[in-house]
N, C-alpha and C. Protein backbone atom coordinates (compact mmCIF):
# COMPACT_ATOMS: atom_id res chain seq x y z
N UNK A 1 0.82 -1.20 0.00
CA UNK A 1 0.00 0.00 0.00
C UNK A 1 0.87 1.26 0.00
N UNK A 2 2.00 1.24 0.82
CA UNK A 2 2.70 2.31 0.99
C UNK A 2 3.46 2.75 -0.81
N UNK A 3 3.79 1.60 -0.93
CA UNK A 3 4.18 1.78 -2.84
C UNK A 3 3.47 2.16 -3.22
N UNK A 4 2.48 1.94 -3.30
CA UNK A 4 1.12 2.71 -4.32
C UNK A 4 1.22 4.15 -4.26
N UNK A 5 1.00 4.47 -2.62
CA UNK A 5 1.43 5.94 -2.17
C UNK A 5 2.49 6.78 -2.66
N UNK A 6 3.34 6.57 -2.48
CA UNK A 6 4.73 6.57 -2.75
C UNK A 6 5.03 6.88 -3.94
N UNK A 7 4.89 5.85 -5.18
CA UNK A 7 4.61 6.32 -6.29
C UNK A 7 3.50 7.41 -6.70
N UNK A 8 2.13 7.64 -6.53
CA UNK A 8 1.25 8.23 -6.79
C UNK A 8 1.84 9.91 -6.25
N UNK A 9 2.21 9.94 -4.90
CA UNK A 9 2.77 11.16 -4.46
C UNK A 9 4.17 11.50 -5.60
N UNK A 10 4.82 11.31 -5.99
CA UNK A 10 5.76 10.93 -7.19
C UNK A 10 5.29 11.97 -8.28
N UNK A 11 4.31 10.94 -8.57
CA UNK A 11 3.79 11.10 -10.14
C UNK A 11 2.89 12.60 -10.04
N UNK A 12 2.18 13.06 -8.61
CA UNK A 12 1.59 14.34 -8.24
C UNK A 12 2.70 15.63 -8.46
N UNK A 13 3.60 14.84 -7.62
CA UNK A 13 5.57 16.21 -7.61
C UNK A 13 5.55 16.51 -9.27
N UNK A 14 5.53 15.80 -10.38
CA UNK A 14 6.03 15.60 -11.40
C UNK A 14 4.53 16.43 -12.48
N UNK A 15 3.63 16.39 -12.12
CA UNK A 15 2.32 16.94 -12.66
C UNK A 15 2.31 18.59 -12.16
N UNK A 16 2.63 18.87 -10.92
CA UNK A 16 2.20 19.97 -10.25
C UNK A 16 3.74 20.56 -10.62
N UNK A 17 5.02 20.60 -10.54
CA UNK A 17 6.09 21.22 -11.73
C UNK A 17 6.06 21.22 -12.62
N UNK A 18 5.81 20.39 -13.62
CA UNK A 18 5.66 20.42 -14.85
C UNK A 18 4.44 20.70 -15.87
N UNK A 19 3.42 20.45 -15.24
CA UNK A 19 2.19 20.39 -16.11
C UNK A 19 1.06 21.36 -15.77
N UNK A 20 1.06 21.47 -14.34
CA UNK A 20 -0.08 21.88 -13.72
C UNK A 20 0.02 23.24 -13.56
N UNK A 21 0.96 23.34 -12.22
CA UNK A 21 1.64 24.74 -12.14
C UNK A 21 0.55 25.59 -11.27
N UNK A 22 0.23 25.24 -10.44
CA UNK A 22 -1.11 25.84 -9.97
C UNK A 22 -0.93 27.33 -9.63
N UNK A 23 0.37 27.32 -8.92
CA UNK A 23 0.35 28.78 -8.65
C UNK A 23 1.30 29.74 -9.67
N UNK A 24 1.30 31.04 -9.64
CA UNK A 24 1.94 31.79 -10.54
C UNK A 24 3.68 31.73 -10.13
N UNK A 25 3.93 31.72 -9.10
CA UNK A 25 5.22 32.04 -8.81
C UNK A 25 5.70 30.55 -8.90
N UNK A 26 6.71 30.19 -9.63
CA UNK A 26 7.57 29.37 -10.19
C UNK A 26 8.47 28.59 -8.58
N UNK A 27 9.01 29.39 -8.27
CA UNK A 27 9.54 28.89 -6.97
C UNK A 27 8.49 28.16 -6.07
N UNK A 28 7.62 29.00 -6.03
CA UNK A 28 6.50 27.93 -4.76
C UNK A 28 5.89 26.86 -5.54
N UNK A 29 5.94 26.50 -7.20
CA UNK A 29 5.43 25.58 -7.68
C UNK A 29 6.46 23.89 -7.07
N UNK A 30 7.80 24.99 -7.09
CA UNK A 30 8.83 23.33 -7.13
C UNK A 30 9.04 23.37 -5.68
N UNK A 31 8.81 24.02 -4.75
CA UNK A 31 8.38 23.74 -3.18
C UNK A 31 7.68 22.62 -2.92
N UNK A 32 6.58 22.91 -3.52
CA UNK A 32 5.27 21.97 -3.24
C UNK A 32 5.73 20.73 -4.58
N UNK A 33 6.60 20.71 -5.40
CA UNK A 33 6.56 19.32 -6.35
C UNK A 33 7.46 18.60 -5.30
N UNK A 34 8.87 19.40 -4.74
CA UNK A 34 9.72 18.66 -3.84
C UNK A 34 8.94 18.14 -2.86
N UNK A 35 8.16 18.81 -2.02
CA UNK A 35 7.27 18.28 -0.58
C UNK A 35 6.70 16.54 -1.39
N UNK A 36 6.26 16.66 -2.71
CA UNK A 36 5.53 15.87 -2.82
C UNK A 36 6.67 14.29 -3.11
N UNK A 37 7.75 15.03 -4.04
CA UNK A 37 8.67 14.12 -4.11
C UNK A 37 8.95 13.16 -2.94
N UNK A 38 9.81 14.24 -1.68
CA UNK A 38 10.05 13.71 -0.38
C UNK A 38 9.30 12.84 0.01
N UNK A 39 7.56 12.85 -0.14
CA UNK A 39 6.92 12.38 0.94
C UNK A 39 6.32 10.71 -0.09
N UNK A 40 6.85 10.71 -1.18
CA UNK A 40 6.76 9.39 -1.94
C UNK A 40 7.94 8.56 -1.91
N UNK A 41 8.85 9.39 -1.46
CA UNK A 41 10.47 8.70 -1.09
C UNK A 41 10.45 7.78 0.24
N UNK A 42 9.79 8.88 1.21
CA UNK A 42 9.28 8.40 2.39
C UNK A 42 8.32 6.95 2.39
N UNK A 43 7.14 7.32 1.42
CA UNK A 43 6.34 6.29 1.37
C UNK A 43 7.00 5.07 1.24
N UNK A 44 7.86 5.20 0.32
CA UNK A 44 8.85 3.84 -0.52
C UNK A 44 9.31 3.04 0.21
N UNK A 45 10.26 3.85 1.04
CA UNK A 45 11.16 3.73 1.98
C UNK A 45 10.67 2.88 3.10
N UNK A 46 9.64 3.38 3.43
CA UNK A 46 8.65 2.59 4.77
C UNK A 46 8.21 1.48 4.18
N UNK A 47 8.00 1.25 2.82
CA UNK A 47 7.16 0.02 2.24
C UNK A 47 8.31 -0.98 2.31
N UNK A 48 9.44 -0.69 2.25
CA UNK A 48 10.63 -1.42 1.96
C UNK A 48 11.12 -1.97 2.98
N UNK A 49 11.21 -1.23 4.05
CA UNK A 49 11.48 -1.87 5.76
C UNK A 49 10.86 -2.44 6.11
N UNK A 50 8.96 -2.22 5.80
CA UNK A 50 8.61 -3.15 6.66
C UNK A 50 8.78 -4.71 5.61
């Protein structure tokens, strides 16, 4: 389950920098793609230990 997460948070980082772009200012776009990156790294990571 945590993979699923993990990836999906991933594939969100990668939509919301590149595609989406929700907000105007460029810097707070790749804030929020990194947050999302991190927290699918995280997901991974936990799927993998346990």
């Amino acid at each position: 389950m945590y993979i699923f997460i993990g990836i999906l948070n991933i594939l969100c980082g990668i939509l919301v920098c590149f595609v989406i772009g929700p907000f105007d200012n460029k810097v707070l776009n790749i804030c929020i793609s990194l947050l999302f990156f991190v927290n699918g790294i995280l997901g991974i990571r936990k799927a993998i230990k346990n």
